[in-house]
N, C-alpha and C. Protein backbone atom coordinates (compact mmCIF):
# COMPACT_ATOMS: atom_id res chain seq x y z
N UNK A 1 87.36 20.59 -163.99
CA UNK A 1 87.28 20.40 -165.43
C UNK A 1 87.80 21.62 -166.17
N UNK A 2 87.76 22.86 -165.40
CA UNK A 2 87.98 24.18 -166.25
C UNK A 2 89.48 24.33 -166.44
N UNK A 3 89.98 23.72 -165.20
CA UNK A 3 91.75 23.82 -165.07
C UNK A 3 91.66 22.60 -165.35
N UNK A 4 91.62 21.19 -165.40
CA UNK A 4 92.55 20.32 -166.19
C UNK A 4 92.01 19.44 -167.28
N UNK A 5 90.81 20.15 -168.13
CA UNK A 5 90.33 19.37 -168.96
C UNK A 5 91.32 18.15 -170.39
N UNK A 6 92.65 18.08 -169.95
CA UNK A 6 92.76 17.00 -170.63
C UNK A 6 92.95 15.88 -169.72
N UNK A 7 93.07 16.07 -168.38
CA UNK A 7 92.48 15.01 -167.13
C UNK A 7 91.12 14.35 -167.43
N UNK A 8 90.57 15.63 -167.58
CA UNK A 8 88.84 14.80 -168.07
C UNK A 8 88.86 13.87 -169.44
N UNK A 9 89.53 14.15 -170.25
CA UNK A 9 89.38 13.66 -171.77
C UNK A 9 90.30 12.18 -171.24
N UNK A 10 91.25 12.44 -170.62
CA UNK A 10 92.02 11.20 -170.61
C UNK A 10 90.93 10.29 -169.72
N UNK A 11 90.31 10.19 -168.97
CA UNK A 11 89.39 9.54 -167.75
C UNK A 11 88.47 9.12 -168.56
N UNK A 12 87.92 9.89 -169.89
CA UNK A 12 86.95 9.14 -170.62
C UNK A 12 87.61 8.28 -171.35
N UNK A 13 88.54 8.54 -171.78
CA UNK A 13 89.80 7.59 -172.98
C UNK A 13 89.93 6.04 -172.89
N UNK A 14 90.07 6.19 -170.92
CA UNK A 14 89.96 5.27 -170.08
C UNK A 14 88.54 4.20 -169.80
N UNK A 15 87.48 4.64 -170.14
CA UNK A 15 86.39 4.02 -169.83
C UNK A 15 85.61 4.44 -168.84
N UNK A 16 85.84 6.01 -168.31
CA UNK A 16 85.59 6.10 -166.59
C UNK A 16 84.27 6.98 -167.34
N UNK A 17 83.04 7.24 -166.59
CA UNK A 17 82.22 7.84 -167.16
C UNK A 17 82.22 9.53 -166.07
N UNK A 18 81.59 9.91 -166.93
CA UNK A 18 82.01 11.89 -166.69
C UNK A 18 80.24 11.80 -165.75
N UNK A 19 80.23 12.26 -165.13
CA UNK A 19 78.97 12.74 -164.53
C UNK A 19 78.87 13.96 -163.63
N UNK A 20 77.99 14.47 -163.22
CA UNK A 20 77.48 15.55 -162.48
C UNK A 20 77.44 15.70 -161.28
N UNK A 21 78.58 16.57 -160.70
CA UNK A 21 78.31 16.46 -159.07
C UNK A 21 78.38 18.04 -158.49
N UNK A 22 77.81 18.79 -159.06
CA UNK A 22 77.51 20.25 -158.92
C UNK A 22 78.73 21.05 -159.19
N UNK A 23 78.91 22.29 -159.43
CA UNK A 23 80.21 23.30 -159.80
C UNK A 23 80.80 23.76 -158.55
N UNK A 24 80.09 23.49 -157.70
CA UNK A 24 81.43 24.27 -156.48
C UNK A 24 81.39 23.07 -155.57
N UNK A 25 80.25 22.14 -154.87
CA UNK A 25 80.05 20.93 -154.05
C UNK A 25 79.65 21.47 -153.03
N UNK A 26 78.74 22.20 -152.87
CA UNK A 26 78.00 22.70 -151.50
C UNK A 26 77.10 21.67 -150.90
N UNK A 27 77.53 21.68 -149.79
CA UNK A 27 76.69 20.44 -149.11
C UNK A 27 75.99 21.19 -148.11
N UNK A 28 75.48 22.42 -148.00
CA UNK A 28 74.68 22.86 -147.00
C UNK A 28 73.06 22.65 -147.26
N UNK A 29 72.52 22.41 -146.88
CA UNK A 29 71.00 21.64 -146.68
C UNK A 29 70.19 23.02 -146.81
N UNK A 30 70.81 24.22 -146.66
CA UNK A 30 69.66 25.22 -146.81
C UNK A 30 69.81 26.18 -148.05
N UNK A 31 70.76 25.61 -149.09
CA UNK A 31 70.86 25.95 -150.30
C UNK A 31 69.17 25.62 -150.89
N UNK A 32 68.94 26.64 -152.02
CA UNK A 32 67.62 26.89 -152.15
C UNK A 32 67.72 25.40 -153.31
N UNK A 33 66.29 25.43 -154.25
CA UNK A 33 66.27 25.04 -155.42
C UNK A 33 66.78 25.17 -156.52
N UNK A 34 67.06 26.42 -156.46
CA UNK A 34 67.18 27.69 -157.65
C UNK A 34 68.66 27.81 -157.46
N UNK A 35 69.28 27.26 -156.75
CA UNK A 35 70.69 27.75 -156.28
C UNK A 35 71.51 26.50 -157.20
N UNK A 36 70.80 24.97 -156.59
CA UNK A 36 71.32 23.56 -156.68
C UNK A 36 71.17 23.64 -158.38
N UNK A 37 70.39 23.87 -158.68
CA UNK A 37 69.99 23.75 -160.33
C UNK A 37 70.56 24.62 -161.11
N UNK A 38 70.77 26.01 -160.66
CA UNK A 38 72.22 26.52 -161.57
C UNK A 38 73.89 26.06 -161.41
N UNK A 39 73.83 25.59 -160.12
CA UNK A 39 75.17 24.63 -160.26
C UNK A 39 75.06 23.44 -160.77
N UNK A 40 74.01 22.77 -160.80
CA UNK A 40 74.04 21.61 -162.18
C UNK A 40 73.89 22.23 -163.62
N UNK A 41 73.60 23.11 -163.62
CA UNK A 41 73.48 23.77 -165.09
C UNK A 41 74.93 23.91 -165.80
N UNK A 42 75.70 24.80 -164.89
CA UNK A 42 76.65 25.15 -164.75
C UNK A 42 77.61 24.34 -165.20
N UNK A 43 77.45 22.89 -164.68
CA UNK A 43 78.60 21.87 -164.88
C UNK A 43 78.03 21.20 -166.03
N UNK A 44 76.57 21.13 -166.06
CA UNK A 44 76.49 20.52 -167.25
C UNK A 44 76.87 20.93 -168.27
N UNK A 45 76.99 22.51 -168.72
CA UNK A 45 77.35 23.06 -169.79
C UNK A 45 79.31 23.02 -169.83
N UNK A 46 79.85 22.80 -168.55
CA UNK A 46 81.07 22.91 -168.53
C UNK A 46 81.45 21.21 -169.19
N UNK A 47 80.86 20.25 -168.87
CA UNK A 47 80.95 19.42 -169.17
C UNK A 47 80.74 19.03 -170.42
N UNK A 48 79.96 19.00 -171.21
CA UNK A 48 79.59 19.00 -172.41
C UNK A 48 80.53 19.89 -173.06
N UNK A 49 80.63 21.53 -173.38
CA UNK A 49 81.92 22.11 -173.58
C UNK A 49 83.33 21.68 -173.67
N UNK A 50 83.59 20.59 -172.84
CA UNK A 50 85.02 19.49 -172.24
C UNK A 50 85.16 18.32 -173.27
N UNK A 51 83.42 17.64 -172.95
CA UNK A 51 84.09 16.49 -173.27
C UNK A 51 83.00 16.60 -174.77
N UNK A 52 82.11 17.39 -174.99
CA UNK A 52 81.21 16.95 -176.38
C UNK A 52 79.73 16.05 -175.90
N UNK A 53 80.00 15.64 -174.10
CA UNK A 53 78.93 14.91 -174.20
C UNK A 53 77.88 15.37 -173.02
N UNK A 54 76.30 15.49 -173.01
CA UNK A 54 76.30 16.34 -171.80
C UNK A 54 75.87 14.58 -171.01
N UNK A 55 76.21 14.56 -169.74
CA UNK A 55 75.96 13.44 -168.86
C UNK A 55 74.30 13.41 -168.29
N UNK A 56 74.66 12.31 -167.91
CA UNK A 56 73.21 11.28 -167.17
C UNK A 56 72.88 11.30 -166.41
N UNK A 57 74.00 11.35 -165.33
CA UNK A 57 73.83 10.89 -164.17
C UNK A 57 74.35 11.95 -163.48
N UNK A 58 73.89 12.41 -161.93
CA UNK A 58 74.08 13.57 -161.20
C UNK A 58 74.05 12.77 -159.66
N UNK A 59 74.89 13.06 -158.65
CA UNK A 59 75.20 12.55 -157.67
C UNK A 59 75.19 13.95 -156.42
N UNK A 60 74.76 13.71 -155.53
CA UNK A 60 74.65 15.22 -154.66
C UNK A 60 75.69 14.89 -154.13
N UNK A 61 76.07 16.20 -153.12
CA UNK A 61 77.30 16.22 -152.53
C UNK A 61 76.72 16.11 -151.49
N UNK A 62 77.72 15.19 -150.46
CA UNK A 62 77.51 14.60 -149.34
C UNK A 62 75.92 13.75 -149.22
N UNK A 63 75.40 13.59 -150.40
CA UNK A 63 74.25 12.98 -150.50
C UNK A 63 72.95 13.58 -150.03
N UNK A 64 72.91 14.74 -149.75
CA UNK A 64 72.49 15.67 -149.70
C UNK A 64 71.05 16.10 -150.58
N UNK A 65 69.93 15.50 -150.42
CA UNK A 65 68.67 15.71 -151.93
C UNK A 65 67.60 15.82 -151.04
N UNK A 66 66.78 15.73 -151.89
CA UNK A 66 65.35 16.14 -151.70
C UNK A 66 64.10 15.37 -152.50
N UNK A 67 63.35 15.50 -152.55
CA UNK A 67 62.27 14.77 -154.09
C UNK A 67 61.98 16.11 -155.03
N UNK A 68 62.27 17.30 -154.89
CA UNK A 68 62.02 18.20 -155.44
C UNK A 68 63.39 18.23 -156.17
N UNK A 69 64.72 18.52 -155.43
CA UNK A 69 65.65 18.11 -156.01
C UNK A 69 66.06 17.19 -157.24
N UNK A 70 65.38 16.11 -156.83
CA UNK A 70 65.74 14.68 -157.87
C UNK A 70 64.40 15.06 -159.15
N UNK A 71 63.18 15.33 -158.81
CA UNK A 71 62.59 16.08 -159.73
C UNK A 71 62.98 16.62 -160.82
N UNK A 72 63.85 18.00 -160.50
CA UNK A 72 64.31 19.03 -160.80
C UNK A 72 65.49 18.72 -161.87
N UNK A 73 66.21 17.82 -161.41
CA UNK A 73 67.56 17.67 -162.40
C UNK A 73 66.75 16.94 -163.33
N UNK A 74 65.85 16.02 -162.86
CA UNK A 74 65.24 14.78 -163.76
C UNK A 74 64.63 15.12 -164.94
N UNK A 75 64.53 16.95 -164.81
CA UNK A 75 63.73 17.33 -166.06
C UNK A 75 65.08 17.74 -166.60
N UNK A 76 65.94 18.21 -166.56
CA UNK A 76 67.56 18.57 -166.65
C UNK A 76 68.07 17.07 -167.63
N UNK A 77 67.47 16.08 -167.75
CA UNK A 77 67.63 14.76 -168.38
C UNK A 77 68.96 14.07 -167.18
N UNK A 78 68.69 13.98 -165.82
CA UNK A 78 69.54 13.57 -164.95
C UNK A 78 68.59 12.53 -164.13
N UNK A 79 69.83 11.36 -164.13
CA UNK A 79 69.02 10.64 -163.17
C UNK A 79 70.09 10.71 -161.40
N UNK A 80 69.29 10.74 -160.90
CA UNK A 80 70.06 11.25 -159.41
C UNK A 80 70.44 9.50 -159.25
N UNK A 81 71.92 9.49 -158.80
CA UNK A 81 72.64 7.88 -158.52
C UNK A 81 73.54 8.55 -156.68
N UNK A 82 73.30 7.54 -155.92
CA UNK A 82 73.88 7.41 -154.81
C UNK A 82 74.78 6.45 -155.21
N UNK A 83 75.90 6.23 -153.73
CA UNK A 83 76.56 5.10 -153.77
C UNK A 83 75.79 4.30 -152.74
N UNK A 84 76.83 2.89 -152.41
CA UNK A 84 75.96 1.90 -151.49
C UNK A 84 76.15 2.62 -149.90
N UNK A 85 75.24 2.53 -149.43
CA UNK A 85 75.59 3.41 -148.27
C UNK A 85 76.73 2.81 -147.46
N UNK A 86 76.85 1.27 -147.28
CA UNK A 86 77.78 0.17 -146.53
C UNK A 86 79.00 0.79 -147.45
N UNK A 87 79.22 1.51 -148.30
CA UNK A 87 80.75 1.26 -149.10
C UNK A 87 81.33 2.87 -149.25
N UNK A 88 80.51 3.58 -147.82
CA UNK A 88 81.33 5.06 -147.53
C UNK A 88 82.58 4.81 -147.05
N UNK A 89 83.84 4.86 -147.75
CA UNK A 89 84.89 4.87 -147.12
C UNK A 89 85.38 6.11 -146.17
N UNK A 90 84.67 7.15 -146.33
CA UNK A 90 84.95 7.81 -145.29
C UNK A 90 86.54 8.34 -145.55
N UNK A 91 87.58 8.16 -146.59
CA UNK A 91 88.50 8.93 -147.34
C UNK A 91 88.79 9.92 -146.88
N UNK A 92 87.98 10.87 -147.29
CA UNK A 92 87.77 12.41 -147.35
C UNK A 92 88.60 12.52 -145.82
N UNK A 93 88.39 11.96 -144.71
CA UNK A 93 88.73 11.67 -143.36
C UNK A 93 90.13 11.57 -143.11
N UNK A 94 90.98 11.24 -143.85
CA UNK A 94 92.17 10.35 -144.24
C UNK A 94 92.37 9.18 -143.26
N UNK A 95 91.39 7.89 -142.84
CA UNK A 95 91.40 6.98 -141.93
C UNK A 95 92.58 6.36 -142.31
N UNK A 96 93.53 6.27 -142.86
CA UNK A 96 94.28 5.27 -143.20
C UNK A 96 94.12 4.62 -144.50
N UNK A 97 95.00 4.16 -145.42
CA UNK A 97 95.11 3.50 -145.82
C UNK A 97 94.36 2.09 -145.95
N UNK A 98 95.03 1.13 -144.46
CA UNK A 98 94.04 -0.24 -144.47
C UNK A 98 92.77 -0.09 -143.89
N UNK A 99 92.18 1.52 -143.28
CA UNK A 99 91.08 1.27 -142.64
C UNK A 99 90.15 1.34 -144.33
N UNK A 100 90.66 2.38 -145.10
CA UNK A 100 89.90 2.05 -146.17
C UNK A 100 89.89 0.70 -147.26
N UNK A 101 90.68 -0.08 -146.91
CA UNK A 101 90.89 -1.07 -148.05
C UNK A 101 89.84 -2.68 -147.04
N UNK A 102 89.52 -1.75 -145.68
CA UNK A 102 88.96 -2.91 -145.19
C UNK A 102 87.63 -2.66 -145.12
N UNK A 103 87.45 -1.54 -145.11
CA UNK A 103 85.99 -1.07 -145.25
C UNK A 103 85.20 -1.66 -146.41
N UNK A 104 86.28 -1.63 -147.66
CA UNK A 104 85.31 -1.74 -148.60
C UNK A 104 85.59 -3.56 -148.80
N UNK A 105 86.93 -4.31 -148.85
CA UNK A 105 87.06 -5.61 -148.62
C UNK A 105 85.84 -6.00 -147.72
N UNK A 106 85.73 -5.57 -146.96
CA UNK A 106 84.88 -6.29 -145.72
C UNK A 106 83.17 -6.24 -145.96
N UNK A 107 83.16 -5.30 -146.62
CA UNK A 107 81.81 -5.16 -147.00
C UNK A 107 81.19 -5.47 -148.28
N UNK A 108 81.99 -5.74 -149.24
CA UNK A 108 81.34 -5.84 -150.81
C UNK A 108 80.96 -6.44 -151.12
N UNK A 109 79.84 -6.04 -151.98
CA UNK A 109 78.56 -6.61 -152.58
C UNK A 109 78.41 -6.67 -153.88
N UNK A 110 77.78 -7.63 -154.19
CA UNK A 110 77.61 -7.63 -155.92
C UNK A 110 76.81 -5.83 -156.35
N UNK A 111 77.15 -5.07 -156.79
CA UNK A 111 76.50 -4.32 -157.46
C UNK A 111 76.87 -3.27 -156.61
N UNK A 112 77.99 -3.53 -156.14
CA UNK A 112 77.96 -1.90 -155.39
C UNK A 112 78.69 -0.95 -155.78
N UNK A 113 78.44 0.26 -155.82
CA UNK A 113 78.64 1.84 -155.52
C UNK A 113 79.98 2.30 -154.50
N UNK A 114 80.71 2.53 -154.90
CA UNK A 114 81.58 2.41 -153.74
C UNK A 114 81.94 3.87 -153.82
N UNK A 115 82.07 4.71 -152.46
CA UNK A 115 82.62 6.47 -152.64
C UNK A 115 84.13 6.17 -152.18
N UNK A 116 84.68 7.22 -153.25
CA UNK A 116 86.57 7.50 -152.96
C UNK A 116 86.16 9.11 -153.64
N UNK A 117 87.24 9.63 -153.07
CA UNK A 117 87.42 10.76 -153.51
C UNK A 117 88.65 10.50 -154.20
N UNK A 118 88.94 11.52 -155.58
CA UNK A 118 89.57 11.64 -156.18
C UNK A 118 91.12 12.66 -155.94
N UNK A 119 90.41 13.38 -155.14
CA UNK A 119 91.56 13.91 -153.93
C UNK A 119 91.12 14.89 -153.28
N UNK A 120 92.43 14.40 -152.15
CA UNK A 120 92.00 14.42 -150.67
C UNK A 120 93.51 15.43 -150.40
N UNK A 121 93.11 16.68 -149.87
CA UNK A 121 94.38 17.45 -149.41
C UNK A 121 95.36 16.62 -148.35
N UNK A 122 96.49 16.80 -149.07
CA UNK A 122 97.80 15.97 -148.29
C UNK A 122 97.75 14.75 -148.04
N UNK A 123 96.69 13.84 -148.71
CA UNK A 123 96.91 12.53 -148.08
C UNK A 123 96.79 11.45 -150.12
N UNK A 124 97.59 10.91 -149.52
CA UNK A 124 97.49 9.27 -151.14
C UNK A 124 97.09 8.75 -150.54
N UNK A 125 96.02 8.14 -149.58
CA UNK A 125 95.57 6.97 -148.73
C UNK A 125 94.64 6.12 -149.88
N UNK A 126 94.04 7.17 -150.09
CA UNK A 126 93.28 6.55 -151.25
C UNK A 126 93.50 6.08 -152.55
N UNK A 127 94.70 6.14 -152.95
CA UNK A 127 95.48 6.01 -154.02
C UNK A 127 95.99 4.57 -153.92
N UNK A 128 96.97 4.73 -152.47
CA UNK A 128 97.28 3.34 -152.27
C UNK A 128 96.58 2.43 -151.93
N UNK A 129 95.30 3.12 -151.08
CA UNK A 129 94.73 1.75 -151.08
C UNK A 129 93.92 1.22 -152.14
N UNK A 130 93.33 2.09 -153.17
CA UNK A 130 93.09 1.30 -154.63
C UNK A 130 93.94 0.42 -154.90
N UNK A 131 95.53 0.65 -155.08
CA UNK A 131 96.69 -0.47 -155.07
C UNK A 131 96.12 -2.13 -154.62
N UNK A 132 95.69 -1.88 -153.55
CA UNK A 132 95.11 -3.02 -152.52
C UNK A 132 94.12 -3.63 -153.63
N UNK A 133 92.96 -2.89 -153.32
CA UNK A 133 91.37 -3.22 -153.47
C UNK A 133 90.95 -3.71 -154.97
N UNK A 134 91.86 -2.76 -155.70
CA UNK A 134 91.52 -3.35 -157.65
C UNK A 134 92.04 -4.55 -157.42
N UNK A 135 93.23 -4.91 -157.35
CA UNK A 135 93.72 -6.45 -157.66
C UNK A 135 92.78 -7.56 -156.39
N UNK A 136 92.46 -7.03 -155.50
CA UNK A 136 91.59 -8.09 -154.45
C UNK A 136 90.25 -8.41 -155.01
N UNK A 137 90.04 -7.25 -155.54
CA UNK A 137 88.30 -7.85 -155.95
C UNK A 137 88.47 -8.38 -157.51
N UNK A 138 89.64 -8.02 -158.56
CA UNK A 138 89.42 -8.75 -159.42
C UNK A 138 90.00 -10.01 -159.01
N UNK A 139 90.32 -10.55 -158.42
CA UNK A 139 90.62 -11.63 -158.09
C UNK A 139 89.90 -12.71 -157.50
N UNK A 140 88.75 -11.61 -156.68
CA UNK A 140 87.83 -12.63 -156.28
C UNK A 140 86.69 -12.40 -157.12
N UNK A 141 86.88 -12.04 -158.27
CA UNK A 141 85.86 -12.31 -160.13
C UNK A 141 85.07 -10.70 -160.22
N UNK A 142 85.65 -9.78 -159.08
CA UNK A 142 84.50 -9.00 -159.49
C UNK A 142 85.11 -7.56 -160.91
N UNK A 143 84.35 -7.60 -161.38
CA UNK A 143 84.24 -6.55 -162.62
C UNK A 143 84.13 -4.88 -162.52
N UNK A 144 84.77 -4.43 -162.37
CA UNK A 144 84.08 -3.00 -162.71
C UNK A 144 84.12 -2.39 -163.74
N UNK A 145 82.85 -1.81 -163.82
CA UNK A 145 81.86 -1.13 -164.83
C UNK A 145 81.52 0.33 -164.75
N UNK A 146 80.71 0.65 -165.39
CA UNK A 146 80.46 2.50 -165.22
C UNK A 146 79.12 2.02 -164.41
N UNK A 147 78.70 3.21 -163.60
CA UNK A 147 77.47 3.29 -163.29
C UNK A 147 76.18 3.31 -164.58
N UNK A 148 76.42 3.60 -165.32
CA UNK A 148 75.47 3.32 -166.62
C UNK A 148 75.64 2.22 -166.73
N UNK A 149 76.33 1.41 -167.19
CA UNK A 149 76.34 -0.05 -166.90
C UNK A 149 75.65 -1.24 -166.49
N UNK A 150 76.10 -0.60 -164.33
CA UNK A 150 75.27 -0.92 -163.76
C UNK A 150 74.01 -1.29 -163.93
N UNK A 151 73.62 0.16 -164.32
CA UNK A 151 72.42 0.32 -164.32
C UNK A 151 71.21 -0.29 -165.57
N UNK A 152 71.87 -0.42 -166.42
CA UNK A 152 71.60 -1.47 -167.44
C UNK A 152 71.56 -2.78 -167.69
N UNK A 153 72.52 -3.35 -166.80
CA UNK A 153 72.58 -4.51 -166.00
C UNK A 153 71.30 -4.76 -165.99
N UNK A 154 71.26 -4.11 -165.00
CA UNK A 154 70.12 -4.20 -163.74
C UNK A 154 68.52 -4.04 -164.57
N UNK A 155 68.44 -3.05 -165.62
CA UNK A 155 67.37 -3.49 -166.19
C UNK A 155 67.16 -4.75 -166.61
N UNK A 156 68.30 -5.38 -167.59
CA UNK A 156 68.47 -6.35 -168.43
C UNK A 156 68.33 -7.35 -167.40
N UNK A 157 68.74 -7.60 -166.30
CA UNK A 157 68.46 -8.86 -165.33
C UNK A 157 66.69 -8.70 -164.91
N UNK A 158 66.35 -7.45 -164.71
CA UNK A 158 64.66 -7.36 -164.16
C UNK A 158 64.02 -8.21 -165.45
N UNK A 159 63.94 -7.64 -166.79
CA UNK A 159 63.42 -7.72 -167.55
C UNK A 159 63.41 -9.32 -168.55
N UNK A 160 65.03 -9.73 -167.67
CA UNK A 160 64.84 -11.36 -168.13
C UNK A 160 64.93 -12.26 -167.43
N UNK A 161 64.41 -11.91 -165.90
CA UNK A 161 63.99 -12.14 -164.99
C UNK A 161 62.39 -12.14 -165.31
N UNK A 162 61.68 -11.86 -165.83
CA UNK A 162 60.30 -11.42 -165.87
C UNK A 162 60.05 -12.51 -167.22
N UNK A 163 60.87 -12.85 -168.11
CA UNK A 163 60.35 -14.07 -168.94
C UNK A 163 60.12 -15.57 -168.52
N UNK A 164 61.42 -15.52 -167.96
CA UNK A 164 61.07 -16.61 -166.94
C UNK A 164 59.91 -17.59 -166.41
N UNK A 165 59.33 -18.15 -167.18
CA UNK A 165 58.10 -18.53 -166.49
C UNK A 165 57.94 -19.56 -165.75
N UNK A 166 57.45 -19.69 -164.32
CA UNK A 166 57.29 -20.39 -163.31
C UNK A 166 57.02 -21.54 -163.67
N UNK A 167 57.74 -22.43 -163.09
CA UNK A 167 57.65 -24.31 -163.43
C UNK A 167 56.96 -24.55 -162.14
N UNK A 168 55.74 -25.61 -163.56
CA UNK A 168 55.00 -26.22 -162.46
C UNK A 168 55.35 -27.44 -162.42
N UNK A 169 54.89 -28.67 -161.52
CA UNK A 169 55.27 -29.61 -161.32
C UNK A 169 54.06 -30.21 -161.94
């Protein structure tokens, strides 16, 4: 965000939502409390600074948390979001091209989370195979949305789901 913040402005322009995934992406498990929470600090203020807005949602690297963790940001006004675990493409890897466009073809679910990296040293695998995967799933009706969205969805279906009242015979 610090080097290409009109990348970031254009991605919101777009509809893509900005969220929190720490300032450097340390995925070591013996990073303290105190460590994880100034690198969300960090980005949150870089972020907000960027785009004007500070974000919601915070995602660990390599998925990587704790309950003290998710705690911790939660007072930070963050809600900790995973992806679907079935829809790790595993990218980062550079499997190919169709191994990723089958991973996630082969597996998708209404409401899922799907991980891509945004880039991957020396490889477009993931680029092209978006090529693939956007036009396959809108085709077979599915929508994508922001994770806020989602997640609103998902209230709005609990909650009118819950008026509903059971027919008796």
């Amino acid at each position: 965000m610090e080097r290409y913040p009109d990348l970031v402005l254009r991605e919101m322009r777009e509809g893509h939502e900005i969220a929190n995934h720490t300032y450097s992406h340390s995925m070591n498990k013996s990073k303290s409390i105190p460590f994880m929470m100034e690198e969300i600090r960090k980005t949150q203020n870089i972020i907000l600074e960027v785009t004007g807005q500070r974000p919601r949602l915070y995602r660990p690297p390599g998925g990587i948390y704790n309950e003290t963790l998710v705690r911790e940001s939660r007072k930070e006004g963050l809600l900790t979001v995973m992806w679907s675990w079935h829809q790790d493409t595993r990218d980062w890897a550079r499997p190919g091209t169709y191994k990723i466009v089958n991973k996630v073809l082969g597996n998708i679910r209404n409401g899922d989370i799907i991980l891509f990296h945004d880039h991957v040293i020396g490889s477009m695998q993931t680029v092209e195979a978006l090529k693939i995967i956007i036009p396959a799933l809108k085709e077979q009706g599915y929508k994508f949305v922001t994770v806020s969205d989602l997640i609103q969805y998902d209230e709005r279906y609990k909650s009118v789901e819950h008026l509903h009242p059971v027919q008796r015979n």
